[in-house]
Protein backbone atom coordinates (compact mmCIF):
# COMPACT_ATOMS: atom_id res chain seq x y z
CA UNK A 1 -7.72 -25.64 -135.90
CA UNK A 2 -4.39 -26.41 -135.12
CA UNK A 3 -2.99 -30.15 -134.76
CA UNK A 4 -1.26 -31.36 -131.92
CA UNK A 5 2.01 -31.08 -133.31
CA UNK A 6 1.81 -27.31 -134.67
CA UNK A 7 0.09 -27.34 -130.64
CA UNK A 8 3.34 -28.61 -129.23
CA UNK A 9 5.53 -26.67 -131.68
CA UNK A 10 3.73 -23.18 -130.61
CA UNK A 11 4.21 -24.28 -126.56
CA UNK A 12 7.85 -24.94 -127.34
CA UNK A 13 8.62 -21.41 -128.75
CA UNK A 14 6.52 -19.35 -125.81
CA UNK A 15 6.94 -21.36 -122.65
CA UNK A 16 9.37 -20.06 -120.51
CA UNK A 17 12.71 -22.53 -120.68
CA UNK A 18 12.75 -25.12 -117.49
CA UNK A 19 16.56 -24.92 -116.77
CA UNK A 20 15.06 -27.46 -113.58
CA UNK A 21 13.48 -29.85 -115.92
CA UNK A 22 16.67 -30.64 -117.99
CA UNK A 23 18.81 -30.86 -114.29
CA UNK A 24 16.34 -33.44 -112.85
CA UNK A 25 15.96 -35.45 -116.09
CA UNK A 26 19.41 -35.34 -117.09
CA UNK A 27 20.39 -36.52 -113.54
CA UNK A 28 17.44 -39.45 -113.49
CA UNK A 29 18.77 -40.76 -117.04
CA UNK A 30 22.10 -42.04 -115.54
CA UNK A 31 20.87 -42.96 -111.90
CA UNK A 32 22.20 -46.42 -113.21
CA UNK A 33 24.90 -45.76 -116.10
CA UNK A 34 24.44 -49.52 -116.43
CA UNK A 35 20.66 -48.80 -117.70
CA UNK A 36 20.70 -44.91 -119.14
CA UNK A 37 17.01 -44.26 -119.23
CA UNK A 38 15.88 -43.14 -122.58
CA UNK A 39 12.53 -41.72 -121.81
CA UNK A 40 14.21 -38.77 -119.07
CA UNK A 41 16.85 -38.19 -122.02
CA UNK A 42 14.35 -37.37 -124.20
CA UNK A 43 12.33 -35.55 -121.73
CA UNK A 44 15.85 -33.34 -121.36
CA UNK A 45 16.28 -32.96 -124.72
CA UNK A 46 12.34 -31.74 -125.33
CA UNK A 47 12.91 -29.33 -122.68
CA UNK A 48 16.34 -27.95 -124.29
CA UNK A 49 14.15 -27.80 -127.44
CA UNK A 50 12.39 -25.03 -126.47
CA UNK A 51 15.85 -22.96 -125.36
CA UNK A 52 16.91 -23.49 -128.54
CA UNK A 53 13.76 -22.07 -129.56
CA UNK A 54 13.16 -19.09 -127.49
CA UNK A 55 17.02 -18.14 -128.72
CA UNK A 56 15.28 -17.51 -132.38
CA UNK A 57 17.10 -18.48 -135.94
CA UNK A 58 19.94 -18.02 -134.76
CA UNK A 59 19.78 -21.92 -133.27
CA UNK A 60 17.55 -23.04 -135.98
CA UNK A 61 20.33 -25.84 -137.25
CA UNK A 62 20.61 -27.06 -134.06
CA UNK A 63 16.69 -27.22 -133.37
CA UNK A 64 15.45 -28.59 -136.47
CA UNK A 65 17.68 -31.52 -136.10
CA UNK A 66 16.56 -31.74 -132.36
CA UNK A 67 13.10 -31.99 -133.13
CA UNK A 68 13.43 -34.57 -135.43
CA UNK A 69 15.92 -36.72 -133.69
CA UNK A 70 13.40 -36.31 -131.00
CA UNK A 71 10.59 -37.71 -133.19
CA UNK A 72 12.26 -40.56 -134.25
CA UNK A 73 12.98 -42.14 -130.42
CA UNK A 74 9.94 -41.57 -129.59
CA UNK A 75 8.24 -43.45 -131.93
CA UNK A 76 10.38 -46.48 -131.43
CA UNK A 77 9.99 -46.12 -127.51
CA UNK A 78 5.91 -46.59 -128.10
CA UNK A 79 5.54 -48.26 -130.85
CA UNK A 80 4.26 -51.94 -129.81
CA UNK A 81 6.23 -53.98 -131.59
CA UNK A 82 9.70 -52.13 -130.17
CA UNK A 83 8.80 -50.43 -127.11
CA UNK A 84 10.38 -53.21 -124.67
CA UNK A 85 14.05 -53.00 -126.85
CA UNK A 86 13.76 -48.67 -126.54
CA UNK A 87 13.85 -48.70 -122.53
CA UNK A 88 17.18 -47.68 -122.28
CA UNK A 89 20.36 -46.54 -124.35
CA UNK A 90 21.72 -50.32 -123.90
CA UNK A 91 18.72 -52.18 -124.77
CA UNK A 92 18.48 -49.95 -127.59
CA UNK A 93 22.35 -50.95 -129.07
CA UNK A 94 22.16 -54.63 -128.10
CA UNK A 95 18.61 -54.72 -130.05
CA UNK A 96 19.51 -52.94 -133.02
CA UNK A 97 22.91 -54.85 -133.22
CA UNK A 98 21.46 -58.24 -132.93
CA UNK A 99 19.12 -57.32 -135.95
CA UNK A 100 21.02 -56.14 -137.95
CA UNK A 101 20.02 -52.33 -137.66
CA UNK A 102 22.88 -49.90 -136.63
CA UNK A 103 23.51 -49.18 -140.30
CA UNK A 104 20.64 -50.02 -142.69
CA UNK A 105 19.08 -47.90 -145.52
CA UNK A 106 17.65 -44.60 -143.72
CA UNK A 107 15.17 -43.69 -145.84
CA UNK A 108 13.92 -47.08 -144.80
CA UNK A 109 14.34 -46.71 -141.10
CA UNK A 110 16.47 -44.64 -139.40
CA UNK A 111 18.61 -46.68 -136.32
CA UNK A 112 18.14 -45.47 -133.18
CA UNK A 113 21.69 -45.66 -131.75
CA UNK A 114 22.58 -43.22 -134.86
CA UNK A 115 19.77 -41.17 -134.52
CA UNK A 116 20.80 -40.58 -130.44
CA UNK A 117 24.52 -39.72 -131.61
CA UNK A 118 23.76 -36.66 -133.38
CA UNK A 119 21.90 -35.89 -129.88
CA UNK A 120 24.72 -37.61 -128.09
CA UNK A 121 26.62 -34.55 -129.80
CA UNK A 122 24.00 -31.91 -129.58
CA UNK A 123 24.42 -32.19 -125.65
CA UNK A 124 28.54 -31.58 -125.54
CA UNK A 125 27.18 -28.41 -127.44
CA UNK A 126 24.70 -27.32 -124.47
CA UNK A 127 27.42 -28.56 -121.77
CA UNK A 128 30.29 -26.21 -122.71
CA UNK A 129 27.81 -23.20 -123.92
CA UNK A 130 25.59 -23.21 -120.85
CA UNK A 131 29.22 -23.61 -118.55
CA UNK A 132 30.69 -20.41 -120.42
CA UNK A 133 27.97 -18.42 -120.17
CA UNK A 134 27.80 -19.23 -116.63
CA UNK A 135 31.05 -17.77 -115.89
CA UNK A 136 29.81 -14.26 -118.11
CA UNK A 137 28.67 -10.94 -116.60
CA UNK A 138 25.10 -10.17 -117.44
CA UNK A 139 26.64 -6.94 -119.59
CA UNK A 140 29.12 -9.23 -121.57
CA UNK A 141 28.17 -10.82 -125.34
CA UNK A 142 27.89 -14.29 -125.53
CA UNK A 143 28.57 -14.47 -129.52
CA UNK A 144 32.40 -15.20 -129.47
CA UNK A 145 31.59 -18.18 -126.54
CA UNK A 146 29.04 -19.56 -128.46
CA UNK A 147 31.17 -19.99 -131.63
CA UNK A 148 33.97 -21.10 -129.38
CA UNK A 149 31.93 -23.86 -128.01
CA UNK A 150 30.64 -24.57 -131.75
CA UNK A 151 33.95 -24.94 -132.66
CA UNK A 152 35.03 -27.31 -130.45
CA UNK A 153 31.66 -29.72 -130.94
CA UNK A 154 29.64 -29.80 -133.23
CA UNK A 155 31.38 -28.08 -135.70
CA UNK A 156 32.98 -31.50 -136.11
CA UNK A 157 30.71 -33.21 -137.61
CA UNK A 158 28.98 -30.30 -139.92
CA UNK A 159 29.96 -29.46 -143.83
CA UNK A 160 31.68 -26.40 -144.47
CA UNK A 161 28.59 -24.77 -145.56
CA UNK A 162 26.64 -25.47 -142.08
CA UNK A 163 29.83 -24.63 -140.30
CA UNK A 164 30.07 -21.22 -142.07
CA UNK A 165 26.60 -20.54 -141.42
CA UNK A 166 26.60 -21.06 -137.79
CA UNK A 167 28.99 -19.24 -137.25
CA UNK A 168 27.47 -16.22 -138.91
CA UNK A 169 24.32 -16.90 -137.19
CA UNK A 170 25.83 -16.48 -133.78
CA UNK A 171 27.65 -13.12 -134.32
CA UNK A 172 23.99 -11.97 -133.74
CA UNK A 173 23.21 -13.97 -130.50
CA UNK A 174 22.69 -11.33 -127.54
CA UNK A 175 24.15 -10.06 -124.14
CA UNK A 176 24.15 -12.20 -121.55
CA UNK A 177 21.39 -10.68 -119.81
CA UNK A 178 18.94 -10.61 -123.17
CA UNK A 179 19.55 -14.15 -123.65
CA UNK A 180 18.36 -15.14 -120.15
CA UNK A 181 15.30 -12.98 -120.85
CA UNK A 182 14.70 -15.06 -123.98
CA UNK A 183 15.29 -18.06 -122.29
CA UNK A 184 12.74 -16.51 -119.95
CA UNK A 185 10.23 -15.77 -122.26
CA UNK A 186 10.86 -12.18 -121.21
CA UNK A 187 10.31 -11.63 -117.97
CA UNK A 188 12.99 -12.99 -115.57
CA UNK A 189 11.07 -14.08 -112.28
CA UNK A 190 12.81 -11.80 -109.46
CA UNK A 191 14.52 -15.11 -107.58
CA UNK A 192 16.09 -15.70 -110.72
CA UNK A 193 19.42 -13.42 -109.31
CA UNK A 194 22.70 -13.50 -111.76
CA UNK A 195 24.22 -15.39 -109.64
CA UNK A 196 21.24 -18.33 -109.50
CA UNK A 197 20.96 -18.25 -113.02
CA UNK A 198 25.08 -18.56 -113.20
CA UNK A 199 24.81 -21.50 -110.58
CA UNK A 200 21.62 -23.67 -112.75
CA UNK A 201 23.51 -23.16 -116.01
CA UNK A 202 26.60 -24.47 -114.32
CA UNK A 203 24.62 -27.57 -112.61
CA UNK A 204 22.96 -27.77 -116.06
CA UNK A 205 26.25 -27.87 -117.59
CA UNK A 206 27.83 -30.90 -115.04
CA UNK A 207 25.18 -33.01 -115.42
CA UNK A 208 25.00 -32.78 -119.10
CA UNK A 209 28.84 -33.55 -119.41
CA UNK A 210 28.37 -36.45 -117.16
CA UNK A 211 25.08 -38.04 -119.40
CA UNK A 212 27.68 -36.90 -122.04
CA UNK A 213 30.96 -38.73 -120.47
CA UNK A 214 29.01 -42.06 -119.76
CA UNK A 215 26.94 -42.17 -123.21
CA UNK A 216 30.22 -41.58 -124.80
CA UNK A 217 31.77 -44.49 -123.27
CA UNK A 218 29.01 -47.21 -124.14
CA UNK A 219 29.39 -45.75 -127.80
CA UNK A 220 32.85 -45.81 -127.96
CA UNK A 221 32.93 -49.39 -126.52
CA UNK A 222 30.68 -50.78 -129.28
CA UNK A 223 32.77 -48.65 -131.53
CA UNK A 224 29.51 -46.76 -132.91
CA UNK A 225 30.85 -43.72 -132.40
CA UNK A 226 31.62 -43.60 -136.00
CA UNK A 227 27.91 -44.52 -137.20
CA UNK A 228 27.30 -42.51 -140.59
């Protein structure tokens, strides 16, 4: 028998992406950008998991790191003795600064304001890929976008060898139309026009830049942008 986690792993590569899901929990995260609400940001970024799944190997550097990113907030967001300092993205910095815990051994434990960069970065990724391919014909690759949009995020902050893989990896990402179809899980439902999927990846791709813009700026303002 399965166990809940090779469960939840399964779900995440055969459920049909919720471009809706990410929108609404994206947007609920930064109702107050005085309090950025970590349990919707994870929600998002569960949700953005499974894209990144449906899409096959060819995101597998970007999903593997997800997942465990993923794993590691969550555990400090239930776990009794830290729950109350996990709320939000503030709570979370002011905790971990106050104890000493932004930059200690991670093999030991991993800090949580570091952990949420490299998803901090993950999501400038998802913002300028899902605006690019919004602005694509169904008939036109979305390879050389992809890379682009690579290139100009996360790309940054990846060795040479990572870097050159990527990049490889994507020359084999699909037309536009096949990759909604993945995202899909194969069958696009019939309300699901060009044009509505253009206009949700382009809402997707707002929102994201604006959780983006105002985690940015509380990182950048306790000059953890940096973090190792």
């Amino acid at each position: 028998m399965a166990d809940a986690d090779d469960t939840t792993t399964a779900d995440s590569q055969t459920k049909a992406f919720d471009i809706e899901v990410v929108c609404e929990s994206l947007q609920k995260c930064i109702d107050d950008k005085n309090a950025i609400d970590l349990d919707h940001y994870l929600r998002a970024f569960n949700e953005l998991l499974r894209f990144f799944n449906l899409l096959g190997a060819v995101f597998v550097f970007v999903a593997k790191d997800v997942k465990e990113k993923i794993a590691i907030l969550e555990q400090y967001s239930k776990e009794f003795s830290t729950d109350v300092h996990y709320k939000t993205l503030q709570q979370m910095i002011e905790y971990e600064s106050t104890h000493n815990l932004l930059r200690v051994d991670l093999s030991k434990r991993p800090s949580g304001a570091r952990t949420l960069l490299r998803l901090h970065r993950a999501l400038e990724f998802v913002s300028h890929f899902m605006l690019e391919v919004s602005r694509l014909e169904d008939s036109k690759g979305t390879a050389d976008v992809a890379r682009d949009c690579y290139k100009k995020t996360l790309a940054k902050y990846h060795p040479w060898v990572i870097r050159k893989s990527a990049s490889l990896a994507m020359y084999t990402l699909p037309y536009r139309r096949q990759l909604v179809e993945r995202a899909y899980s194969g069958s696009v439902p019939s309300e699901q026009t060009p044009i509505a999927v253009s206009d949700s990846m382009s809402r997707l791709a707002l929102v994201a830049e604006e959780v983006f813009n105002a985690t940015h700026k509380l990182y950048d303002e306790h000059n953890l942008l940096d973090l190792p």
